[in-house]
N, C-alpha and C. Protein backbone atom coordinates (compact mmCIF):
# COMPACT_ATOMS: atom_id res chain seq x y z
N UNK A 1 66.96 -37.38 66.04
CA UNK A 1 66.07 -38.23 65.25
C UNK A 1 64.70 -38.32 65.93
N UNK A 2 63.39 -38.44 64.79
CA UNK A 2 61.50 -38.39 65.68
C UNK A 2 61.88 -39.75 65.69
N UNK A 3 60.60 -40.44 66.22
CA UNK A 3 59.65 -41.95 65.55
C UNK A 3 58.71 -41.09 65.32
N UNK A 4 58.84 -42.07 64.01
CA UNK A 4 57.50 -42.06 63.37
C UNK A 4 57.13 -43.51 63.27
N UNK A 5 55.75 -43.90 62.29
CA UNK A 5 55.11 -44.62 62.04
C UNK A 5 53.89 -44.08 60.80
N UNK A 6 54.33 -45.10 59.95
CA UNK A 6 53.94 -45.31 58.70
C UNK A 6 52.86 -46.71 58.95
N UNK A 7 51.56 -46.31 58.41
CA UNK A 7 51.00 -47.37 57.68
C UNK A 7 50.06 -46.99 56.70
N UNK A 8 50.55 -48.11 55.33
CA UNK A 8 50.09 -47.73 54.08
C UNK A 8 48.85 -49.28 54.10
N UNK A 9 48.51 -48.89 52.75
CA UNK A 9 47.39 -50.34 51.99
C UNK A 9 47.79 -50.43 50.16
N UNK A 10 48.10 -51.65 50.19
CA UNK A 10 48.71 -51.89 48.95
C UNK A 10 47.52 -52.57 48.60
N UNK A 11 47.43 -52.39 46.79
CA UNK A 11 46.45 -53.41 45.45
C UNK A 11 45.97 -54.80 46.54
N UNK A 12 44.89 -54.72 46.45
CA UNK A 12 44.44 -56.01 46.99
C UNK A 12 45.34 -57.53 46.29
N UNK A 13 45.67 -57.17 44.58
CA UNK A 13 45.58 -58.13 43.81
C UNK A 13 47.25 -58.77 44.06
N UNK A 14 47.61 -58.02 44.75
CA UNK A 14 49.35 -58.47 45.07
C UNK A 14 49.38 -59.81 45.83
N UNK A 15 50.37 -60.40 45.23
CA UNK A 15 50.52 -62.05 46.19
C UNK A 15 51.76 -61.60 47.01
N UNK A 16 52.20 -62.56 48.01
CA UNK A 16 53.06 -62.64 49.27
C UNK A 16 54.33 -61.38 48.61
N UNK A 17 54.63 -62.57 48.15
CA UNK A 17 56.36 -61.51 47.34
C UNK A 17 55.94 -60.24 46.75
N UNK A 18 54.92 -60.20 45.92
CA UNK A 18 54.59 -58.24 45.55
C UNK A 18 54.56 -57.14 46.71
N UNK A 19 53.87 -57.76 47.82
CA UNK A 19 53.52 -57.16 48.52
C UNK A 19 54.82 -56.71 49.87
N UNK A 20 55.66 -57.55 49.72
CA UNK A 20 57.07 -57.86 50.51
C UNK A 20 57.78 -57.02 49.35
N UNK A 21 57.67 -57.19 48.25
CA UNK A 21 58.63 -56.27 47.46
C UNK A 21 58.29 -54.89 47.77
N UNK A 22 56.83 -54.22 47.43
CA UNK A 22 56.80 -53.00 47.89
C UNK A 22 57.35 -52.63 49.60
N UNK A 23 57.22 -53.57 50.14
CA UNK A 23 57.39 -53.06 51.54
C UNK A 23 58.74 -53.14 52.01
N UNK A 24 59.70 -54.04 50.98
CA UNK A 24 61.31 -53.74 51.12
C UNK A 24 61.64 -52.41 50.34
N UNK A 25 61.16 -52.22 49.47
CA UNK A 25 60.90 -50.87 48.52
C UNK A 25 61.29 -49.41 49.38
N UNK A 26 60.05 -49.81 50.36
CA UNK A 26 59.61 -48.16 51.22
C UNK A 26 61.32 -48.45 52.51
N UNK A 27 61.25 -50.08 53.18
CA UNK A 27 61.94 -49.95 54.39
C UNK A 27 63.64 -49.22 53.73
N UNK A 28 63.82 -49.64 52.42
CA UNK A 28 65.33 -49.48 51.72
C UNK A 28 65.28 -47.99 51.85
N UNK A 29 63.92 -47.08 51.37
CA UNK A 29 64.43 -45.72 51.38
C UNK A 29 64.60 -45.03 52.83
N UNK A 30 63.75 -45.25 53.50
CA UNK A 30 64.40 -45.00 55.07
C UNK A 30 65.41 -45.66 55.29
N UNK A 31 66.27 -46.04 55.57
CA UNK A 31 67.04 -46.59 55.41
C UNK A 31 68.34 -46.33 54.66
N UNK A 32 68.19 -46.01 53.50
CA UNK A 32 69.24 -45.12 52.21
C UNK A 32 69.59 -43.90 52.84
N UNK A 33 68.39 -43.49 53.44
CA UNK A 33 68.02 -41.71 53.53
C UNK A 33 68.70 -41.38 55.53
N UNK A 34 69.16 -42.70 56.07
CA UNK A 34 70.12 -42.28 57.58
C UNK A 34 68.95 -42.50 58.23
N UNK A 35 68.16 -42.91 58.24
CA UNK A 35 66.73 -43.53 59.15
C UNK A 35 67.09 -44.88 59.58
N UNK A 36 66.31 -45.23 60.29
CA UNK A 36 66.61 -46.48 61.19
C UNK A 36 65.11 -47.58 61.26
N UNK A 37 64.91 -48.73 61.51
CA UNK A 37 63.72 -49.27 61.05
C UNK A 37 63.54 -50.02 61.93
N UNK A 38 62.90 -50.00 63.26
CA UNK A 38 62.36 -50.58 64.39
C UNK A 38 61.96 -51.69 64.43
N UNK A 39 60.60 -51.62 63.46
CA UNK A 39 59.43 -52.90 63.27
C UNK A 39 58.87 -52.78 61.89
N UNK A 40 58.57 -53.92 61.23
CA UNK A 40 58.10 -54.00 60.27
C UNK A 40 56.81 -54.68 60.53
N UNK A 41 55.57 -54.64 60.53
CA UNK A 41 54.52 -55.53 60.77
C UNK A 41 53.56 -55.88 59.64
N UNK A 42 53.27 -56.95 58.73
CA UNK A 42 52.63 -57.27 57.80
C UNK A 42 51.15 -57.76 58.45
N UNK A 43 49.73 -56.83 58.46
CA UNK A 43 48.83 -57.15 58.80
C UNK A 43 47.77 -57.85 57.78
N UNK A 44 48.42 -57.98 56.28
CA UNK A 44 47.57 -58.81 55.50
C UNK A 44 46.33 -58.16 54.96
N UNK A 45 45.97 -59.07 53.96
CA UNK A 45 44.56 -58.30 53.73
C UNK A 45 43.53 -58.39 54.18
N UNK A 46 42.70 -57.07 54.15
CA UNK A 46 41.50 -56.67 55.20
C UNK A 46 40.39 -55.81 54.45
N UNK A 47 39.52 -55.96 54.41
CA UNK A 47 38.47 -55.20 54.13
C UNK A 47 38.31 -53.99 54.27
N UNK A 48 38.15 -52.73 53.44
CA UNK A 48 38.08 -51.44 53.76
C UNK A 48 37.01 -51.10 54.68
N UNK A 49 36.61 -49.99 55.50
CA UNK A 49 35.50 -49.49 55.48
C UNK A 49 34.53 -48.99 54.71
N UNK A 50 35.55 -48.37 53.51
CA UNK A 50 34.42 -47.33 52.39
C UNK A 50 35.51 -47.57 50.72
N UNK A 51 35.11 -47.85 49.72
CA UNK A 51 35.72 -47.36 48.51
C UNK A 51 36.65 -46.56 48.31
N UNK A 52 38.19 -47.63 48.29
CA UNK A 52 39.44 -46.63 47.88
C UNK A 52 40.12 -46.87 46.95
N UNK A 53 39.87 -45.78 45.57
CA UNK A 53 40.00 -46.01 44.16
C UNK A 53 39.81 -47.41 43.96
N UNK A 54 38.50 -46.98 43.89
CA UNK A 54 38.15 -48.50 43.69
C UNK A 54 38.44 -49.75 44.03
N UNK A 55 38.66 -49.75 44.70
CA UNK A 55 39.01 -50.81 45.71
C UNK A 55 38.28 -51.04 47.45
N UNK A 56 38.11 -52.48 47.30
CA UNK A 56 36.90 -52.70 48.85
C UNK A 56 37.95 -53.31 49.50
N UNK A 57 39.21 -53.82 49.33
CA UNK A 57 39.94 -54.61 50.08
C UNK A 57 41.48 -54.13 49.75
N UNK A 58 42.19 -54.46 51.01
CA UNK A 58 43.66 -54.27 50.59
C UNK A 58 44.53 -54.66 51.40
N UNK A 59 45.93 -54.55 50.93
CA UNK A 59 46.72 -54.59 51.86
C UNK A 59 47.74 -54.67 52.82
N UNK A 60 47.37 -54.44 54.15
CA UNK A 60 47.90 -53.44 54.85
C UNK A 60 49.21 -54.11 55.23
N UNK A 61 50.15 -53.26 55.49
CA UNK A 61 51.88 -53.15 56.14
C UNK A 61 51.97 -51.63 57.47
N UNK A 62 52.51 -51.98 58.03
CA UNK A 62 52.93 -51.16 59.32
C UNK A 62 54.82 -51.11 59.30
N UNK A 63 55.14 -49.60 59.33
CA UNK A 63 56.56 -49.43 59.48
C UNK A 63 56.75 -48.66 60.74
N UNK A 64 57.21 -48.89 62.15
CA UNK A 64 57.58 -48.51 62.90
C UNK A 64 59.52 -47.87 62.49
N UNK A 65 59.75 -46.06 62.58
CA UNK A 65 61.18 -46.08 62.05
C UNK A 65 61.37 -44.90 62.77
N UNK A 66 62.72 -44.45 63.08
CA UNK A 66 63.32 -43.29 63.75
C UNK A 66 63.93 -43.06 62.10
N UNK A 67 64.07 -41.33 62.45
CA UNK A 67 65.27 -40.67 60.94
C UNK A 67 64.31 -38.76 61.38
N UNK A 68 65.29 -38.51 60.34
CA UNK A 68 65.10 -36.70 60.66
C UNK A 68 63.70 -36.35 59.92
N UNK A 69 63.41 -35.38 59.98
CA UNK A 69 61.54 -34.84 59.07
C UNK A 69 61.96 -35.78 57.65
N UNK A 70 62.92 -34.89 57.22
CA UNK A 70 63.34 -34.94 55.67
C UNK A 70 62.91 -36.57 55.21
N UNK A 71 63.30 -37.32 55.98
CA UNK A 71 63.24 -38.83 55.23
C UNK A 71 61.64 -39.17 55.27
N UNK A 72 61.10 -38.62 56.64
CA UNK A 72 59.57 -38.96 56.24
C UNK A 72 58.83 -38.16 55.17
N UNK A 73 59.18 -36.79 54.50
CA UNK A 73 58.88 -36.24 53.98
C UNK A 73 59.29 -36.77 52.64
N UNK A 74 60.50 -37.72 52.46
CA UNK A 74 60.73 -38.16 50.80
C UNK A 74 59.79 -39.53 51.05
N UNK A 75 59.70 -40.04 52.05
CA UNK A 75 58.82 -41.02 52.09
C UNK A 75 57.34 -41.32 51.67
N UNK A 76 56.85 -39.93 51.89
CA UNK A 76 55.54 -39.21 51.80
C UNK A 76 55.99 -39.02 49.94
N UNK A 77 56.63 -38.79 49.50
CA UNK A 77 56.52 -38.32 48.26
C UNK A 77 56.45 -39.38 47.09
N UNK A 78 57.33 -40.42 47.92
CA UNK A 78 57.54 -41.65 47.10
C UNK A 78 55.92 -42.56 47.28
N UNK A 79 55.36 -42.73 48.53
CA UNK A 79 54.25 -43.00 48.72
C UNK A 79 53.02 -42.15 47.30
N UNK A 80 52.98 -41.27 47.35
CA UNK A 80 52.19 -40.16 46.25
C UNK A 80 52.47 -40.22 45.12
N UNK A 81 53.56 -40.73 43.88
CA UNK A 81 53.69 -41.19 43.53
C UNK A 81 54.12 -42.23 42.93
N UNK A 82 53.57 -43.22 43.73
CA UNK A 82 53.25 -44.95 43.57
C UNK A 82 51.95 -45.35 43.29
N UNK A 83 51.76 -46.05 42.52
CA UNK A 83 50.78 -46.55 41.87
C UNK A 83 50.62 -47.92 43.08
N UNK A 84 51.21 -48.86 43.32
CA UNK A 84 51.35 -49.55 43.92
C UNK A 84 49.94 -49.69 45.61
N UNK A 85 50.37 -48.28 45.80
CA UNK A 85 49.67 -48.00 47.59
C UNK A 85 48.69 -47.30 47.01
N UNK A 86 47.57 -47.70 47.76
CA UNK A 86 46.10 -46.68 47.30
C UNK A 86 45.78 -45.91 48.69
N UNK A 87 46.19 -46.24 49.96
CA UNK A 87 46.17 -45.38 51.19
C UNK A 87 47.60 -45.32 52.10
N UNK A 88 48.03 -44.40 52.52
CA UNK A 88 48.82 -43.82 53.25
C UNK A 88 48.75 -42.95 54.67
N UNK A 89 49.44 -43.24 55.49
CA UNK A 89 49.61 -42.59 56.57
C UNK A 89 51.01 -42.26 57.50
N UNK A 90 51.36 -41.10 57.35
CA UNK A 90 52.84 -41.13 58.63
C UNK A 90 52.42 -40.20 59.61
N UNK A 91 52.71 -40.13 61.06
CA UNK A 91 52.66 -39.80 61.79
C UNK A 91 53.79 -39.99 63.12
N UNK A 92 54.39 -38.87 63.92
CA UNK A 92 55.09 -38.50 64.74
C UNK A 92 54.44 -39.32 65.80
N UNK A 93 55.63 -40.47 66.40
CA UNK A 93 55.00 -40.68 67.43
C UNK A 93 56.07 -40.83 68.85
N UNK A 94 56.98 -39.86 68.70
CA UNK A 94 57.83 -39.48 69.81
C UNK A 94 56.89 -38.13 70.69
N UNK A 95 57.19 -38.17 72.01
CA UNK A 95 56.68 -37.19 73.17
C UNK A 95 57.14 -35.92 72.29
N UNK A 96 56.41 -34.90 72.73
CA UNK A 96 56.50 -33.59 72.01
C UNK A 96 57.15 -32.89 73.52
């Protein structure tokens, strides 16, 4: 199993529970998929740097998770199409 680490930016316009729903959403499919889920960190909403689809504000969730490529890769897919998240990021963060 890698770590990875996921952090996305959800609709600014989401209240507490929308925003906890998407983010039980993503932790269930790691999770479904034989992944394991470290840390969950809710950093709230924050101001962009630059215009993302239209949007100046959003916001952000952090998933710290161990699991094989495959689960970050359905993760990545489910992220792409969701309407929900307007930015995404996963990245390997075990020693190479």
């Amino acid at each position: 199993m890698r770590q990875y680490e996921t952090m996305f930016i959800m609709k600014p316009e989401f209240d507490k529970e929308q925003a906890q729903a998407v983010v039980d959403r993503y932790v269930d499919i790691i999770k479904n998929n034989g992944g394991t889920v470290d840390k969950v960190s809710d950093w709230g909403k924050r101001r962009l740097a630059y215009e993302v689809k239209k949007y100046r504000e959003g916001i952000y969730a952090l998933i710290n998770f161990q699991s094989e490529p495959a689960v970050a890769a359905e993760l990545e897919r489910n992220f792409k199409i969701s309407e929900d998240v307007i930015r995404y990021l996963i990245i390997r963060t075990d020693d190479k």
